[in-house]
Protein backbone atom coordinates (compact mmCIF):
# COMPACT_ATOMS: atom_id res chain seq x y z
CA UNK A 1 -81.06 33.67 -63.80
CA UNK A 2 -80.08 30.87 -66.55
CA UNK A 3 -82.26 27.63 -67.12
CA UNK A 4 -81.52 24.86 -65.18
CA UNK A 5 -79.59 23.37 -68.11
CA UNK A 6 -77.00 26.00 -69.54
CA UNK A 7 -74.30 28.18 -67.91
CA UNK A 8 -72.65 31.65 -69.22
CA UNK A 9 -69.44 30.81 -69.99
CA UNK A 10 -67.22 34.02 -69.96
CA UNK A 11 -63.83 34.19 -71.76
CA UNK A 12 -61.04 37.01 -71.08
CA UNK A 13 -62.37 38.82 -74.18
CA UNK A 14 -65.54 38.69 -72.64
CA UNK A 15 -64.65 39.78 -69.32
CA UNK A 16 -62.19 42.76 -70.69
CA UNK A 17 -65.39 43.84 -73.10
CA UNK A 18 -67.63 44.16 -69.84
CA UNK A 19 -65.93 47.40 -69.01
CA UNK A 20 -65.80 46.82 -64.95
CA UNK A 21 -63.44 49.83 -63.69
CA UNK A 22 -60.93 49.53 -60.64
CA UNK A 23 -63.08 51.92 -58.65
CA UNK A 24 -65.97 49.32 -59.04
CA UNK A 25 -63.67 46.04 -57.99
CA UNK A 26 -62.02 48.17 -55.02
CA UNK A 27 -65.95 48.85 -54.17
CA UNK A 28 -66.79 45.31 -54.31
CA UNK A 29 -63.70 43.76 -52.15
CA UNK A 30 -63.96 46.02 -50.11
CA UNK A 31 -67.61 45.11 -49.37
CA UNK A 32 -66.51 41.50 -48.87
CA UNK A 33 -63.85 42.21 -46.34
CA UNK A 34 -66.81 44.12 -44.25
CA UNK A 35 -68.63 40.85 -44.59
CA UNK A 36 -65.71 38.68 -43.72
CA UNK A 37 -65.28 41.04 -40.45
CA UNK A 38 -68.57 40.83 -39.39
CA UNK A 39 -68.45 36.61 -39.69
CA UNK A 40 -70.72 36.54 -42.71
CA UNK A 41 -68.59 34.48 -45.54
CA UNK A 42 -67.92 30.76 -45.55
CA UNK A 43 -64.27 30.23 -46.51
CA UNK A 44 -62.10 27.86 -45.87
CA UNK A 45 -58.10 28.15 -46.27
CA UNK A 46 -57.41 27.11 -49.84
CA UNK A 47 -56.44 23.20 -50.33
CA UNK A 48 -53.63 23.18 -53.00
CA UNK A 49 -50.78 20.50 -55.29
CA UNK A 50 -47.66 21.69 -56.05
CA UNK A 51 -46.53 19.42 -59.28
CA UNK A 52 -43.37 21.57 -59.97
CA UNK A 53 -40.76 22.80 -56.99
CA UNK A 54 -42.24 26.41 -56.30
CA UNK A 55 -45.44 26.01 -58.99
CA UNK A 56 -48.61 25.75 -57.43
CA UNK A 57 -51.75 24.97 -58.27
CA UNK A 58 -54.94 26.16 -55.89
CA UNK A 59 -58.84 25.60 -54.79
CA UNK A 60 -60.60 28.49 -53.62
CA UNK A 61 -63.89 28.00 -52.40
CA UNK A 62 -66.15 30.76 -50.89
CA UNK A 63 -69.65 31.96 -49.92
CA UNK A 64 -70.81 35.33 -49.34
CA UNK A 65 -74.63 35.74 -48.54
CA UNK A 66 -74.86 39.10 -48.67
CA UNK A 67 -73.49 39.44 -52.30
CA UNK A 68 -75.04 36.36 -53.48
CA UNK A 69 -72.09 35.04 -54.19
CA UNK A 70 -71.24 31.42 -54.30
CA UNK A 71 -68.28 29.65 -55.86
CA UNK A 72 -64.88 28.45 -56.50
CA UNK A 73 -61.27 29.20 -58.96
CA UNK A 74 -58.82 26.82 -59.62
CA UNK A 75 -55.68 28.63 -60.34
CA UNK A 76 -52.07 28.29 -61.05
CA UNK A 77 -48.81 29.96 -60.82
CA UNK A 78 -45.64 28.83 -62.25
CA UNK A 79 -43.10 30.84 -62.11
CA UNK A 80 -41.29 29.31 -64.70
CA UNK A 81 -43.79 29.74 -67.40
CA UNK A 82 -42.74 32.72 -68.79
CA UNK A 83 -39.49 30.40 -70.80
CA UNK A 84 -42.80 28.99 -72.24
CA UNK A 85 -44.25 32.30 -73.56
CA UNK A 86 -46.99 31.85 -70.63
CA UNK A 87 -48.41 33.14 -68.16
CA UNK A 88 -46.87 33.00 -64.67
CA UNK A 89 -51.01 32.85 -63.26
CA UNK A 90 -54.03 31.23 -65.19
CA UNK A 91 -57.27 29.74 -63.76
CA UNK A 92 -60.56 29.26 -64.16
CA UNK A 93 -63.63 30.60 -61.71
CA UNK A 94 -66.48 28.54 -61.21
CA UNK A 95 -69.99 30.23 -59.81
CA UNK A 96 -72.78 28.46 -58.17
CA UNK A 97 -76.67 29.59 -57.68
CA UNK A 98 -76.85 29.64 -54.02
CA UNK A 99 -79.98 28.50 -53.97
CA UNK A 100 -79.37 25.12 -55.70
CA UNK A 101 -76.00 24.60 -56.00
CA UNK A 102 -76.29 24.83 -60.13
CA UNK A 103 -73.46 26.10 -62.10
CA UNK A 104 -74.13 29.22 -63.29
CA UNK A 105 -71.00 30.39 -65.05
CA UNK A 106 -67.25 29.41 -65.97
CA UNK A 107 -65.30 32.37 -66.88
CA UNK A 108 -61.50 33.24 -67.24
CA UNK A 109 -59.56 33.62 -64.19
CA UNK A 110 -56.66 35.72 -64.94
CA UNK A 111 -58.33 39.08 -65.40
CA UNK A 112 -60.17 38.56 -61.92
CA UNK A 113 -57.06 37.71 -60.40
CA UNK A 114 -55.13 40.81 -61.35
CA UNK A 115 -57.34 43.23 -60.58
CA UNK A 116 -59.04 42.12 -57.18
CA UNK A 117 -55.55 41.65 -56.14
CA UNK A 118 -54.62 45.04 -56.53
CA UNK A 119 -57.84 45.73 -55.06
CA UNK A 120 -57.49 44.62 -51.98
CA UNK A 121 -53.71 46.27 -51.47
CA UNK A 122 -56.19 49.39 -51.79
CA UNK A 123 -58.31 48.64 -49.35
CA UNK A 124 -55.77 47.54 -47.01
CA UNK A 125 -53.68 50.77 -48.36
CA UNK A 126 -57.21 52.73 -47.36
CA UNK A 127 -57.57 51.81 -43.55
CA UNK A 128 -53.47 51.15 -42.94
CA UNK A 129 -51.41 53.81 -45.26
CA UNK A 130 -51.38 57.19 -44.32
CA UNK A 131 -54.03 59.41 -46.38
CA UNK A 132 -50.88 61.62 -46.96
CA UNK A 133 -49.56 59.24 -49.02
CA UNK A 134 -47.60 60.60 -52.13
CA UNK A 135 -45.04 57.78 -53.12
CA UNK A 136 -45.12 54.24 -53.76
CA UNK A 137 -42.50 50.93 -54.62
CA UNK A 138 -43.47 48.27 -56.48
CA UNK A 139 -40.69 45.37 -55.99
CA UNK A 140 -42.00 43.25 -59.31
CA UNK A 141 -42.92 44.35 -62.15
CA UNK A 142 -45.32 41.98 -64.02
CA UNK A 143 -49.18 41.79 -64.01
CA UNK A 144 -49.50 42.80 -60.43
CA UNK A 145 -47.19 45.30 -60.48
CA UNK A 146 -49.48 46.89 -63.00
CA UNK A 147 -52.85 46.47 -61.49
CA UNK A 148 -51.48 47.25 -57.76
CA UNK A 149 -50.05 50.34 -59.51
CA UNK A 150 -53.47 51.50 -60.96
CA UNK A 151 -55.63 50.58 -57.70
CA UNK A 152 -53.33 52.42 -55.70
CA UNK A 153 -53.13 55.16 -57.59
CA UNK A 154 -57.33 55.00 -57.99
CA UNK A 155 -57.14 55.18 -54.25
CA UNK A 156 -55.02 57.75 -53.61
CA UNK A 157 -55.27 60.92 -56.06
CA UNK A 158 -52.35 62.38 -54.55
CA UNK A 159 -50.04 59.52 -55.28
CA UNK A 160 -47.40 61.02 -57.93
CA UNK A 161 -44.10 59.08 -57.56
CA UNK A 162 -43.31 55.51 -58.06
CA UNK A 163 -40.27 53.67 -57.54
CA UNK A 164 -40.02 50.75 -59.08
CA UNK A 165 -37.61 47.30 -59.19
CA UNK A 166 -37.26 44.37 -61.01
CA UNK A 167 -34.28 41.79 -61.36
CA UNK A 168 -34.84 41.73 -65.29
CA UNK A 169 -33.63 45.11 -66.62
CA UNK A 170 -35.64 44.98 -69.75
CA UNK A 171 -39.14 44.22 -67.60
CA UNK A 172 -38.15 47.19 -65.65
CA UNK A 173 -37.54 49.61 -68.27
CA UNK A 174 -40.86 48.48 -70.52
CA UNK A 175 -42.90 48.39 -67.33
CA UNK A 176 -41.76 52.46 -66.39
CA UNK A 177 -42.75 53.22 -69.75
CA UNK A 178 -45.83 52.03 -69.81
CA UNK A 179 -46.73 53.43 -66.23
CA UNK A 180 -45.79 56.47 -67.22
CA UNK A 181 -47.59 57.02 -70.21
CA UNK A 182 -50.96 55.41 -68.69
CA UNK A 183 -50.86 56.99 -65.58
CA UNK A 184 -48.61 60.15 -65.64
CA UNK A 185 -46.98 59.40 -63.03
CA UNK A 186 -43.34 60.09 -62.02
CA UNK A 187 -41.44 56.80 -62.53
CA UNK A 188 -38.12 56.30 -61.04
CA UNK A 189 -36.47 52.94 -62.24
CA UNK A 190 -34.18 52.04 -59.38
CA UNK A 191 -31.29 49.59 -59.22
CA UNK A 192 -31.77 47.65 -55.92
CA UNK A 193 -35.30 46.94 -53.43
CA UNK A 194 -33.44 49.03 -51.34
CA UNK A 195 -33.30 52.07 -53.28
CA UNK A 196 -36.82 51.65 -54.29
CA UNK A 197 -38.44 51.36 -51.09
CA UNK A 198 -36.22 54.11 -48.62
CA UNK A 199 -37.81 56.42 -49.26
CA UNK A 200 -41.41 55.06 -50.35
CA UNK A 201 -44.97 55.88 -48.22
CA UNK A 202 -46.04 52.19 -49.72
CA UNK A 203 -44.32 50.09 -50.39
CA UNK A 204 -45.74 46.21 -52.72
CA UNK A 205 -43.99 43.02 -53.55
CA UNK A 206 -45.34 40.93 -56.04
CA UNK A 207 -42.61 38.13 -57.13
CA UNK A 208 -42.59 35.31 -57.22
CA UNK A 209 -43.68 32.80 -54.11
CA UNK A 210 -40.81 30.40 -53.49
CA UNK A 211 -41.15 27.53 -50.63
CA UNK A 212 -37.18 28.48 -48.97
CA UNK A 213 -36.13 32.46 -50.16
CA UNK A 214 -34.04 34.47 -49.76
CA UNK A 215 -35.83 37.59 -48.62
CA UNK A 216 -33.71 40.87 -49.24
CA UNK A 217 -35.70 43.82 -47.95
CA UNK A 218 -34.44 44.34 -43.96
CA UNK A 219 -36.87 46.44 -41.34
CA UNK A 220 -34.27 49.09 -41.14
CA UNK A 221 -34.85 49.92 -44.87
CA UNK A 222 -38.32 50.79 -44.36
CA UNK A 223 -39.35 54.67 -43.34
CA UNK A 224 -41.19 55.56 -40.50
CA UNK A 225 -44.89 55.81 -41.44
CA UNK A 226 -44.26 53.11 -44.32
CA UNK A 227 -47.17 50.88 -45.19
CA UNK A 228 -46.03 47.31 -46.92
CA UNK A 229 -48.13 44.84 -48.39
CA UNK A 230 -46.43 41.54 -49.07
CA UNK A 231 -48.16 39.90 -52.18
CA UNK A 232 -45.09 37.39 -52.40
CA UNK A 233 -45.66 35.52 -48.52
CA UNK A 234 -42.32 35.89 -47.15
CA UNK A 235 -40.56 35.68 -50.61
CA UNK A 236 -39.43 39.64 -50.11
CA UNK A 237 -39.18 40.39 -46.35
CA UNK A 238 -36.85 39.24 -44.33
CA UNK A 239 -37.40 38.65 -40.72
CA UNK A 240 -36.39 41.90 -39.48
CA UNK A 241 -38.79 43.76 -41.81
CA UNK A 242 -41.68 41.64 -40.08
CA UNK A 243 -40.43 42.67 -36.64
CA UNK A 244 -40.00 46.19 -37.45
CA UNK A 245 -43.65 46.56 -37.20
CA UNK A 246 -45.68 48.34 -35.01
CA UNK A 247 -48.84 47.17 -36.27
CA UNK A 248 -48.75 43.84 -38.30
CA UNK A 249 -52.26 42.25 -40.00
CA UNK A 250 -52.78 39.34 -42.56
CA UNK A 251 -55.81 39.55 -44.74
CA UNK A 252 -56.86 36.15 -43.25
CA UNK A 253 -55.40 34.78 -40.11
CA UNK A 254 -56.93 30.61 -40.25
CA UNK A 255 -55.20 31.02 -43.69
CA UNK A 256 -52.05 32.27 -42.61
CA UNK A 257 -51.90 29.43 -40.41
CA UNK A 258 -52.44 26.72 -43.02
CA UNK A 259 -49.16 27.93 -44.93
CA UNK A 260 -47.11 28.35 -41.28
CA UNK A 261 -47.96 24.51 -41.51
CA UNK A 262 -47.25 24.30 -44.68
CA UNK A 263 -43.72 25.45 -44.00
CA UNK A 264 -44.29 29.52 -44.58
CA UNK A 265 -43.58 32.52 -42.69
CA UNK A 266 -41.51 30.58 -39.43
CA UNK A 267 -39.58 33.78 -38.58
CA UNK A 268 -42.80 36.44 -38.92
CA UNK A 269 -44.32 37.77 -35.65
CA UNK A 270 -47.71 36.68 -34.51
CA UNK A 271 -50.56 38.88 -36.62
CA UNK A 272 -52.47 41.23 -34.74
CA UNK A 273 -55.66 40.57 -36.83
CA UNK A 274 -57.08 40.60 -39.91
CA UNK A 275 -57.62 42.85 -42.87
CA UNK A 276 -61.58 42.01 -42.36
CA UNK A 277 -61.77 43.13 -39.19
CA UNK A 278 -60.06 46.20 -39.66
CA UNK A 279 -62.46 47.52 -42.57
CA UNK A 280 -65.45 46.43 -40.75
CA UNK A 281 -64.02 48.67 -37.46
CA UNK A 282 -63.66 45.77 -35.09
CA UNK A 283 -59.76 46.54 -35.20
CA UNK A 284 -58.15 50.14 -35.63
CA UNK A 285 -56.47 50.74 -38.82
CA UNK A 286 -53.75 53.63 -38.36
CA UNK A 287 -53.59 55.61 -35.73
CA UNK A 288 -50.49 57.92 -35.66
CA UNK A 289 -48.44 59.21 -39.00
CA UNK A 290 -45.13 57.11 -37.61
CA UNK A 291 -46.55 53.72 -37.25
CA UNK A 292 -44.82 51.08 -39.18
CA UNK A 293 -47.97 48.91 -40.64
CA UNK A 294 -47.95 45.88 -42.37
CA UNK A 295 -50.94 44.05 -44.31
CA UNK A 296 -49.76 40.46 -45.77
CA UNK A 297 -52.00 39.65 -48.37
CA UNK A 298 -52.23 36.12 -49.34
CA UNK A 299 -55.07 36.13 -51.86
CA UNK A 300 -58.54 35.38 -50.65
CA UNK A 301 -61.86 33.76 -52.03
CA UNK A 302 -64.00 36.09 -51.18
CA UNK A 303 -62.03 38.76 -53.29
CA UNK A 304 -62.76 36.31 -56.14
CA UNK A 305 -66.16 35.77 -55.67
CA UNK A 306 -67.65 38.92 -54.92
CA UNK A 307 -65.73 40.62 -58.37
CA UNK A 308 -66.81 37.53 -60.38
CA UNK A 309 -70.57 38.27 -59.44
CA UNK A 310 -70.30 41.56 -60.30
CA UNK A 311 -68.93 40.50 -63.05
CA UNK A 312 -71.76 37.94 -64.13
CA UNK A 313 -75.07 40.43 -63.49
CA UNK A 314 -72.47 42.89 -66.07
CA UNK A 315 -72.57 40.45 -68.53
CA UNK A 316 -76.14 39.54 -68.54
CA UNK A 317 -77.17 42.97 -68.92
CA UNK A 318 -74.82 43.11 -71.82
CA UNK A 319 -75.53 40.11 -73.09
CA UNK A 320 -72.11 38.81 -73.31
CA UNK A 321 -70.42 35.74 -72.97
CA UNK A 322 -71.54 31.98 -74.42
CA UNK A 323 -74.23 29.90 -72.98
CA UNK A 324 -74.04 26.11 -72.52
CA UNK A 325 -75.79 23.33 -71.77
């Protein structure tokens, strides 16, 4: 524990030195969802400002007990950023001793972001994709596309084709190559969303989130057996690929709700549940090879929180990072 008068302050150096593995962050969101499902976290649906049309710029607060873990990140996205030479996401994260309510760290929150984000596609890929899984489309191919990539493929071993799609050609060509060589994987660059996700077992988006889209991807474009996790709201599915569900989740439904009022996803389907209460077994994941399932993941807290802990008792050991007063 630090004195009562300095913090750890963590850069992205810092954090990328500590060494933390996708196994480990899949391990530790998934433990958070269990403790979500089972009505131990504290989180309430994150308050945000939107200075730019289709920028956005959020507060995520949560608590988990069980992990110790107590705190909030402030981040960003703006999608226009990168005419800037910057990133689309940046963000800080902001942890608390439970016990007093004392900072205890600031670190960078871009590396957190990635990877927990992928994270939780694999756990919701874990309980809602079929274990048979060989073959997966990633509609986006910037940070997330990366990270989702890796924790899928962490997740499933047997995962050895990817189809991927991006509007820029260049982003698409640089991202296949790098896939390929980090991964060995078998990288298809495809022309359209629909040719990269006909014939996919998962299938991601990760663009951008825009307030009105102009979702292309249509339910009768998705395979039978198909698990899709939105990480773009309603930005890539159109109303039909909602519908074509059998089995439809959100990671958190009092969130979901906030952004219905806040003008997002009018035309999806009610949720079934949430991606909490399927990992902790309170809802089934899948149950036959045909089902059509569907986990949108908005981004939660907890996801945050519980990797940024893990994060912070890393760094101790290792004596890395800055302290303050």
């Amino acid at each position: 524990m630090t004195s009562r008068r300095e913090l750890l302050y963590l850069s992205r150096a810092d954090i990328e030195g500590i060494g933390m593995k996708m196994k480990d962050v899949i391990h530790v969101v998934e433990q958070a969802f269990v403790e979500k499902g089972r009505g131990r976290v504290q989180m309430p649906p994150k308050p945000g400002i939107a200075p730019l049309a289709d920028a956005f710029i959020h507060a995520m607060p949560a608590y988990i007990p069980g992990m110790s873990a107590a705190g909030i990140k402030w981040i960003s996205g703006y999608p226009a950023n990168y005419k800037r030479g910057l990133p689309y996401i940046s963000g800080l994260i902001i942890l608390n001793q439970p016990t007093t309510g004392l900072p205890m760290a600031v670190m960078d929150a871009t590396w957190v972001t990635a990877m927990r984000t992928g994270a939780a596609t694999a756990v919701a890929a874990k309980y809602l994709a079929r274990e048979d899984a060989e073959s997966v489309a990633i509609i986006g191919c910037g940070v997330q596309g990366r990270t989702n990539l890796e924790a899928l493929i962490t997740q499933f071993p047997r995962l050895a084709h990817a189809y991927a799609y991006d509007i820029k050609p260049d982003v698409l060509g640089t991202y296949a190559s790098e896939m390929r060589e980090r991964f060995r994987v078998d990288m298809t660059e495809c022309r359209s969303e629909k040719e990269a996700i006909q014939c996919a077992d998962i299938v991601v988006t990760a663009t951008p989130i825009l307030k009105r889209p102009s979702p292309p991807i249509e339910g009768d474009w998705l395979q039978p057996g198909v698990f899709a996790c939105p990480l773009d709201f309603d930005s890539s599915f159109a109303a039909s690929a909602f519908k074509a569900m059998d089995r439809l989740y959100v990671d958190d439904l009092q969130q979901q709700r906030h952004f219905v009022e806040e003008g997002y996803f009018l035309e999806m389907p009610q949720p079934q549940g949430d991606l909490g209460e399927v990992v902790c077994g309170a809802k089934p994941g899948r149950e036959t090879h045909e089902e059509r399932i569907m986990s949108v993941n908005l981004g939660l807290a907890i996801e945050d929180m519980s990797t940024a802990r893990h994060l912070y008792d890393l760094a101790r050991k290792k004596r890395l990072g800055e302290y303050l007063e």
